[in-house]
C-alpha atoms as a PDB file:
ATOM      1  CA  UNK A   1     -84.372 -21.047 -31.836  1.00  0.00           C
ATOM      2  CA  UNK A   2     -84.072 -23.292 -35.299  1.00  0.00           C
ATOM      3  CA  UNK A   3     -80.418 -23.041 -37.056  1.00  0.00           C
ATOM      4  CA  UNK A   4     -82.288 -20.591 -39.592  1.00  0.00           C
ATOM      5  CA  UNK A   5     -83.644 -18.217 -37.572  1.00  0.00           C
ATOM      6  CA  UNK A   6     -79.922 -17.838 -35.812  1.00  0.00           C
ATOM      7  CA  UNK A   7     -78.767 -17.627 -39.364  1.00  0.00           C
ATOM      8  CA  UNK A   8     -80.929 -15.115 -40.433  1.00  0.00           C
ATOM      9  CA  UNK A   9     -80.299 -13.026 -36.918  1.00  0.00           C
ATOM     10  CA  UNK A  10     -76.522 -12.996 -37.530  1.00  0.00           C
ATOM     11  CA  UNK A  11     -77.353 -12.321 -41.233  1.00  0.00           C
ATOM     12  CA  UNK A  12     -79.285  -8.669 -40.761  1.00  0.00           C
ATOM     13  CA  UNK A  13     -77.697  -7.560 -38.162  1.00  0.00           C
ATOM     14  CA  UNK A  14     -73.643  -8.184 -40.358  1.00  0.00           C
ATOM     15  CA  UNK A  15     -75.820  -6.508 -43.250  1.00  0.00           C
ATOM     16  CA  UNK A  16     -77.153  -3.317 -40.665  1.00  0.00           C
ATOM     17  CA  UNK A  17     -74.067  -3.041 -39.581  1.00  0.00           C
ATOM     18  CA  UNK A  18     -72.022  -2.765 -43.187  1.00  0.00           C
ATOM     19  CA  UNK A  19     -74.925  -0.734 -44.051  1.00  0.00           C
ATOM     20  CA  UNK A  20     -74.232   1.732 -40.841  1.00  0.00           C
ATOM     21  CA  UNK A  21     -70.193   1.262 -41.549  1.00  0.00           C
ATOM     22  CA  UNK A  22     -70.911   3.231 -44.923  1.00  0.00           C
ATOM     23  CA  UNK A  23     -73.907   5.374 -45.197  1.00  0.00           C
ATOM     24  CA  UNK A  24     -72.894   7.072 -41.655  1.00  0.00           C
ATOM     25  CA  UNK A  25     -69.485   8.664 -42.586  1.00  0.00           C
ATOM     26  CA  UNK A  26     -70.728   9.212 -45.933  1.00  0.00           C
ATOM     27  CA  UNK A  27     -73.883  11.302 -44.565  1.00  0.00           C
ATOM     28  CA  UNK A  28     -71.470  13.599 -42.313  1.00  0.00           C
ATOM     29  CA  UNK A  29     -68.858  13.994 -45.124  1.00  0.00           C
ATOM     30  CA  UNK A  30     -72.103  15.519 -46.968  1.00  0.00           C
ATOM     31  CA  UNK A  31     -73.152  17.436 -44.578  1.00  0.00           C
ATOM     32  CA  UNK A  32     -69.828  19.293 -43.854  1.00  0.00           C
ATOM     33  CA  UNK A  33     -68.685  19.554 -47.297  1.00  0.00           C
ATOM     34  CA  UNK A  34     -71.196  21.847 -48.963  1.00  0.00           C
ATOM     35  CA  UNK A  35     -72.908  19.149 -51.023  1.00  0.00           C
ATOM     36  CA  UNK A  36     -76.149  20.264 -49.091  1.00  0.00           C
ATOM     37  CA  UNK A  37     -76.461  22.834 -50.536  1.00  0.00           C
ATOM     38  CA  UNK A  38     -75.415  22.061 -54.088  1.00  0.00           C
ATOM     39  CA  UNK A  39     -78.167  19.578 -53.520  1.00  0.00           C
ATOM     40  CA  UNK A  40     -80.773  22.251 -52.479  1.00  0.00           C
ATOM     41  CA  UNK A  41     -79.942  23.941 -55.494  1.00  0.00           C
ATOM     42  CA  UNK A  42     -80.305  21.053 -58.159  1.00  0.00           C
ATOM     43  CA  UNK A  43     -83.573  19.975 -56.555  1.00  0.00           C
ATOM     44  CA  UNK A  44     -84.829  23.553 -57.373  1.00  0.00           C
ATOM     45  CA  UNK A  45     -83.937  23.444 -60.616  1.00  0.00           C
ATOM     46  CA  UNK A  46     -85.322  19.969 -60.913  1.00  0.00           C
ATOM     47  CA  UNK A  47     -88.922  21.574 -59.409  1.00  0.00           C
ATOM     48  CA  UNK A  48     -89.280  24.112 -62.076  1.00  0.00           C
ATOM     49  CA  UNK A  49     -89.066  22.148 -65.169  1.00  0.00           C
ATOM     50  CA  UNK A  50     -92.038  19.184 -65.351  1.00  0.00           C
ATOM     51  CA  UNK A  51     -91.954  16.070 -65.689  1.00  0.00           C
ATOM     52  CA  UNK A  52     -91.267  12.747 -63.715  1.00  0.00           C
ATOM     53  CA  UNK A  53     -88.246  13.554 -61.845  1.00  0.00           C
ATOM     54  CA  UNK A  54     -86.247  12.413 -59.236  1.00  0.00           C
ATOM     55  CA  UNK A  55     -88.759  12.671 -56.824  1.00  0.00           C
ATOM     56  CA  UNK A  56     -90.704  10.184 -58.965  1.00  0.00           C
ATOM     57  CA  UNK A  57     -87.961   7.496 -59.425  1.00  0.00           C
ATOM     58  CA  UNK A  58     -87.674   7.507 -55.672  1.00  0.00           C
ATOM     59  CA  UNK A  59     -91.332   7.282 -55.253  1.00  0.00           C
ATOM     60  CA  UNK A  60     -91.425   4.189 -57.246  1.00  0.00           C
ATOM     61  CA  UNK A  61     -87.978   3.072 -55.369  1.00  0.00           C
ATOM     62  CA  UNK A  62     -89.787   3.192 -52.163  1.00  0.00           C
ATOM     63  CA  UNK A  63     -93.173   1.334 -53.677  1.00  0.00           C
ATOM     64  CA  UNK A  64     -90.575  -0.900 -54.874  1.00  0.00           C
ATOM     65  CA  UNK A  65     -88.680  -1.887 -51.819  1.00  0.00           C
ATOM     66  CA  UNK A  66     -92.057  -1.614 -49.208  1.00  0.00           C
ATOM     67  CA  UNK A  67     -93.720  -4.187 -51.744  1.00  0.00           C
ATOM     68  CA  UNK A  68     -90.608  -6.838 -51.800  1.00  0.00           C
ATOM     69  CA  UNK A  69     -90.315  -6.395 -47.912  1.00  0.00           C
ATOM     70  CA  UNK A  70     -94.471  -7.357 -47.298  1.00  0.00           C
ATOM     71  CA  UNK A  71     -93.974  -9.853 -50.249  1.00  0.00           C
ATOM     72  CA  UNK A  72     -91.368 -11.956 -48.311  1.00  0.00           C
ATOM     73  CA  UNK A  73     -92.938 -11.597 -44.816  1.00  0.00           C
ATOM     74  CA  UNK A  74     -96.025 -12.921 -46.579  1.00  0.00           C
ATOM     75  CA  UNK A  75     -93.911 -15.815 -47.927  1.00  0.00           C
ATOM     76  CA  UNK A  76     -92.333 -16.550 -44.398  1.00  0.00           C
ATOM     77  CA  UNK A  77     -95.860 -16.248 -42.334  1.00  0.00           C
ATOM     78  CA  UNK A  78     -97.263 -18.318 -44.863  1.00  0.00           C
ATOM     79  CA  UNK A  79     -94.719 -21.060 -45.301  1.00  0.00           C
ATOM     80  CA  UNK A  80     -94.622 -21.567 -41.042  1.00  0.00           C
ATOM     81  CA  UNK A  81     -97.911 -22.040 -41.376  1.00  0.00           C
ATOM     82  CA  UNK A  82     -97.643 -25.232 -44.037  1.00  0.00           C
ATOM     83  CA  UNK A  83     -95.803 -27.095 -41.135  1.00  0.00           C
END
């Protein structure tokens, strides 16, 4: 394996593992402190009135984030095969 590769190994899995560190705790705080259902509630009230929404934003979010992460596998594919 090349030094970046390592690097880049070491890299994700220090970022999945922050990533883990924080959303976990903060996803079973959530669920055990009522916010579920305040949430349940707001996204109702978001439903009935129109217009873009939440639901939207995250739509675009998503679109977002799946169209940076084929963008740079593109980039990597295509750079290993310059060499």
């Amino acid at each position: 394996m090349s030094a970046a590769v390592k690097w880049w190994s070491r890299a994700t899995a220090a970022v999945t593992g922050v990533m883990l560190t924080l959303v976990v705790p903060v996803h079973a705080w959530a669920a055990s402190n009522g916010v579920a259902d305040v949430a349940i509630e707001a996204a109702k009230y978001r439903r009935s009135r129109r217009g873009f929404g939440f639901f939207g934003f995250a739509a675009v979010c998503c679109l977002l984030v799946v169209g940076a992460v084929v963008l740079i596998v593109f980039l990597i594919l295509r750079s290993r095969r310059k060499k």
